[in-house]
Protein backbone atom coordinates (compact mmCIF):
# COMPACT_ATOMS: atom_id res chain seq x y z
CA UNK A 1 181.81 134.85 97.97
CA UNK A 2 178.55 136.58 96.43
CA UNK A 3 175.08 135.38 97.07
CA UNK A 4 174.59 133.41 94.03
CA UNK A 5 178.35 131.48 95.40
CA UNK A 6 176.59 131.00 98.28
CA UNK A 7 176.98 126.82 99.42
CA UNK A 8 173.42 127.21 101.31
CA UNK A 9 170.55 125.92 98.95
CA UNK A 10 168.71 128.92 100.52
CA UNK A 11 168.39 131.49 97.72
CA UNK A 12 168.50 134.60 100.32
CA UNK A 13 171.96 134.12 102.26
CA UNK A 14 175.24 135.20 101.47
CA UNK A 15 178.02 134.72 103.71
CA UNK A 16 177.69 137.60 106.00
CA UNK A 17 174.69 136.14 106.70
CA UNK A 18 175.84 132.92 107.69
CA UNK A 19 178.33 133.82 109.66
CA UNK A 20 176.02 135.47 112.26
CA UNK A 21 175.81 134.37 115.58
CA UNK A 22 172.49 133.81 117.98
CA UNK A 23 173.09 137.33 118.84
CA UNK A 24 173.55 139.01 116.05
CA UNK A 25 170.33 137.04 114.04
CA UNK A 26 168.30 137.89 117.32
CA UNK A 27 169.40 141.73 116.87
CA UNK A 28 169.47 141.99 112.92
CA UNK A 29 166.08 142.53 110.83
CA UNK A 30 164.60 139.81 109.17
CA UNK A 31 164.25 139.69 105.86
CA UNK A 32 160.64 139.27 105.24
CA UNK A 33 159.96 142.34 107.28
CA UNK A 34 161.24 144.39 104.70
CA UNK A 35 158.30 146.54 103.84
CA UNK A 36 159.85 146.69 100.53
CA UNK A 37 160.45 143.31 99.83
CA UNK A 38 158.38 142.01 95.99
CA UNK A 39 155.61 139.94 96.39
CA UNK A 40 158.07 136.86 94.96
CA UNK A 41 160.87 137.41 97.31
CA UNK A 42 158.43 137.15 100.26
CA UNK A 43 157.07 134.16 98.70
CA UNK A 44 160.40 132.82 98.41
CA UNK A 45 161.85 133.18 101.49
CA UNK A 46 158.65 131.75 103.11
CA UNK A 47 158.92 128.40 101.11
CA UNK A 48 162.26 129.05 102.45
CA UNK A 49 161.73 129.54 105.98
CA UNK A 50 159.30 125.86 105.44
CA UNK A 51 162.15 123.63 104.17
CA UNK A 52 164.17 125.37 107.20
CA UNK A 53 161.52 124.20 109.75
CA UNK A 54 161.52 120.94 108.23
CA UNK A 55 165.06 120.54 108.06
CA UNK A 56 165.92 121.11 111.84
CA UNK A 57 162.39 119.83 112.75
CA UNK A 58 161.09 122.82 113.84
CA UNK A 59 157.29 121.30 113.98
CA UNK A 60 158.55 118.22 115.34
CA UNK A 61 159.92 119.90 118.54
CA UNK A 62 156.48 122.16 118.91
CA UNK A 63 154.50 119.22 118.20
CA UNK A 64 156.08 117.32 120.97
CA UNK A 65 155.43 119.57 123.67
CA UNK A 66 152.17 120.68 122.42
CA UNK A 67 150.50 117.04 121.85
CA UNK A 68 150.60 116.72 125.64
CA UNK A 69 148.78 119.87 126.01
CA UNK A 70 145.82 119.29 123.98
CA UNK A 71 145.05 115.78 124.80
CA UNK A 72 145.09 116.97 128.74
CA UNK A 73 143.62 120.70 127.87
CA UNK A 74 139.37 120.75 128.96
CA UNK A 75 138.84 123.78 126.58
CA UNK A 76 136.90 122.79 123.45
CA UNK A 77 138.02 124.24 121.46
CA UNK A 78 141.76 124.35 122.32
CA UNK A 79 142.48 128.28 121.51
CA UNK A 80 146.29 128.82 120.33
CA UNK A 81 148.07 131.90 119.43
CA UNK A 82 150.89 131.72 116.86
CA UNK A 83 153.24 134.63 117.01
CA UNK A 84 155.02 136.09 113.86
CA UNK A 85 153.50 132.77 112.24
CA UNK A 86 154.83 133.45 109.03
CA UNK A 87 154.03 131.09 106.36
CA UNK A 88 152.10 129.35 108.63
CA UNK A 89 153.64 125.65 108.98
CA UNK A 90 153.48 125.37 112.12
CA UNK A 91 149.50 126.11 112.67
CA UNK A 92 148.55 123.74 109.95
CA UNK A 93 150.64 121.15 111.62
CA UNK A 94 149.04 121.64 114.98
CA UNK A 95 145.75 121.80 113.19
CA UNK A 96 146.30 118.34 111.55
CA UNK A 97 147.69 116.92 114.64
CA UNK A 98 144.07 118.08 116.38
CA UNK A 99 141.85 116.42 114.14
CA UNK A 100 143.91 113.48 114.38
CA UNK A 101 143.25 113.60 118.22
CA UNK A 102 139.34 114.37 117.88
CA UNK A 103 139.90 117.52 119.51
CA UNK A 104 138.72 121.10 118.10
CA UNK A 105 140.95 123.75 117.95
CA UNK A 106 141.01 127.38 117.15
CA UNK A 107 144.38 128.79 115.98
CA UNK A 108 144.68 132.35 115.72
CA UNK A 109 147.99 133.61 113.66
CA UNK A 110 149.51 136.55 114.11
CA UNK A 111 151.90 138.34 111.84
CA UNK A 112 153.46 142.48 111.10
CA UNK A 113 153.69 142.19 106.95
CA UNK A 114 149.89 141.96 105.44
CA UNK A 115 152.25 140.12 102.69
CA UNK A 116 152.80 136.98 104.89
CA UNK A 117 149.64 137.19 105.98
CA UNK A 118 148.11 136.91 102.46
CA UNK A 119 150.60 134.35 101.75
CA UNK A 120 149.66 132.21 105.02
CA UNK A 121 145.67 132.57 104.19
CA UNK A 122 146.45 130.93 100.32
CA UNK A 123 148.39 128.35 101.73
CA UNK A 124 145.94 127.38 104.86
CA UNK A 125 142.66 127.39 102.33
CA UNK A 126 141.54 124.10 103.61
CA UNK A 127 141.99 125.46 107.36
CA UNK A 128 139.25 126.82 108.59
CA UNK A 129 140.30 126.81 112.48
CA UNK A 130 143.24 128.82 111.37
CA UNK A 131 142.21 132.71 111.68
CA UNK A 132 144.94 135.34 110.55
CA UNK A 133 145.74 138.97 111.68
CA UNK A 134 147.84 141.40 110.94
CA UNK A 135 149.12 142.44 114.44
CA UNK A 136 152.03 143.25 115.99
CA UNK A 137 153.41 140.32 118.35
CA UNK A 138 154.44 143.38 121.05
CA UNK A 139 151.36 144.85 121.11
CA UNK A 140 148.66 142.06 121.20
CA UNK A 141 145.35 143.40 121.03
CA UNK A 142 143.95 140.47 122.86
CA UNK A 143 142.66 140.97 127.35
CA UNK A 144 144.66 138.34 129.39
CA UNK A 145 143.90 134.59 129.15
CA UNK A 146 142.16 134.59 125.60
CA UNK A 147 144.10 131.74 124.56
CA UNK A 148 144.61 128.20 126.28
């Protein structure tokens, strides 16, 4: 079965790649990482990676754990970190959710390709809480308890 055969309606998988197990797709090398992945194929597999977070309700879980937190959190603003943040659902969502709650927030987004980060700036225009860096998550740059 080739990649276009593929029964995924992901436009990056093949069967190999399906066939992976937790282990192997903690192991293996993403595919946005690839320094010398096109400016559309990163694109693409971020809209990807969004209808995959929507799908298994990705920001659903995080939202449910983290709504707790900033309603009972004193800091104003609420400072989050966002690891490897990718396109950058997931910090919009939590930013939404905030200003639903009245509560201020500062989300800081980290990611390794400046492609995703470019990508998750155009798409968060209208979020100006959201700040984005190109860091690596291993080697935060941050001194102990910056974040909430």
């Amino acid at each position: 079965m080739g990649e276009g055969d593929c029964q995924s309606p992901l436009r990056h998988c093949d069967e190999d790649t399906l066939k992976l197990s937790c282990e192997q797709r903690v192991e293996a090398e993403e595919w946005v990482d690839d320094p010398a992945l096109s400016v559309e194929d990163t694109r693409d597999t971020l809209l990807e990676q969004a209808v995959i977070n929507r799908l298994i309700g990705g920001g659903r879980a995080t939202l449910t754990h983290a709504c707790p937190l900033l309603k009972a959190c004193a800091s104003d603003p609420v400072r989050v970190l966002d690891l490897a943040c990718g396109g950058a659902d997931l910090p919009r969502q939590l930013v939404d959710r905030a200003r639903r709650l009245g509560k201020r927030i500062e989300v800081t987004a980290l990611d390794l390709s400046e492609m995703v980060i470019e990508w998750a700036r155009r798409m968060s225009a209208g979020y100006p809480e959201i700040t984005f860096l190109r860091e690596n998550a291993l080697e935060l740059p941050f001194p102990p308890r910056s974040f909430d």
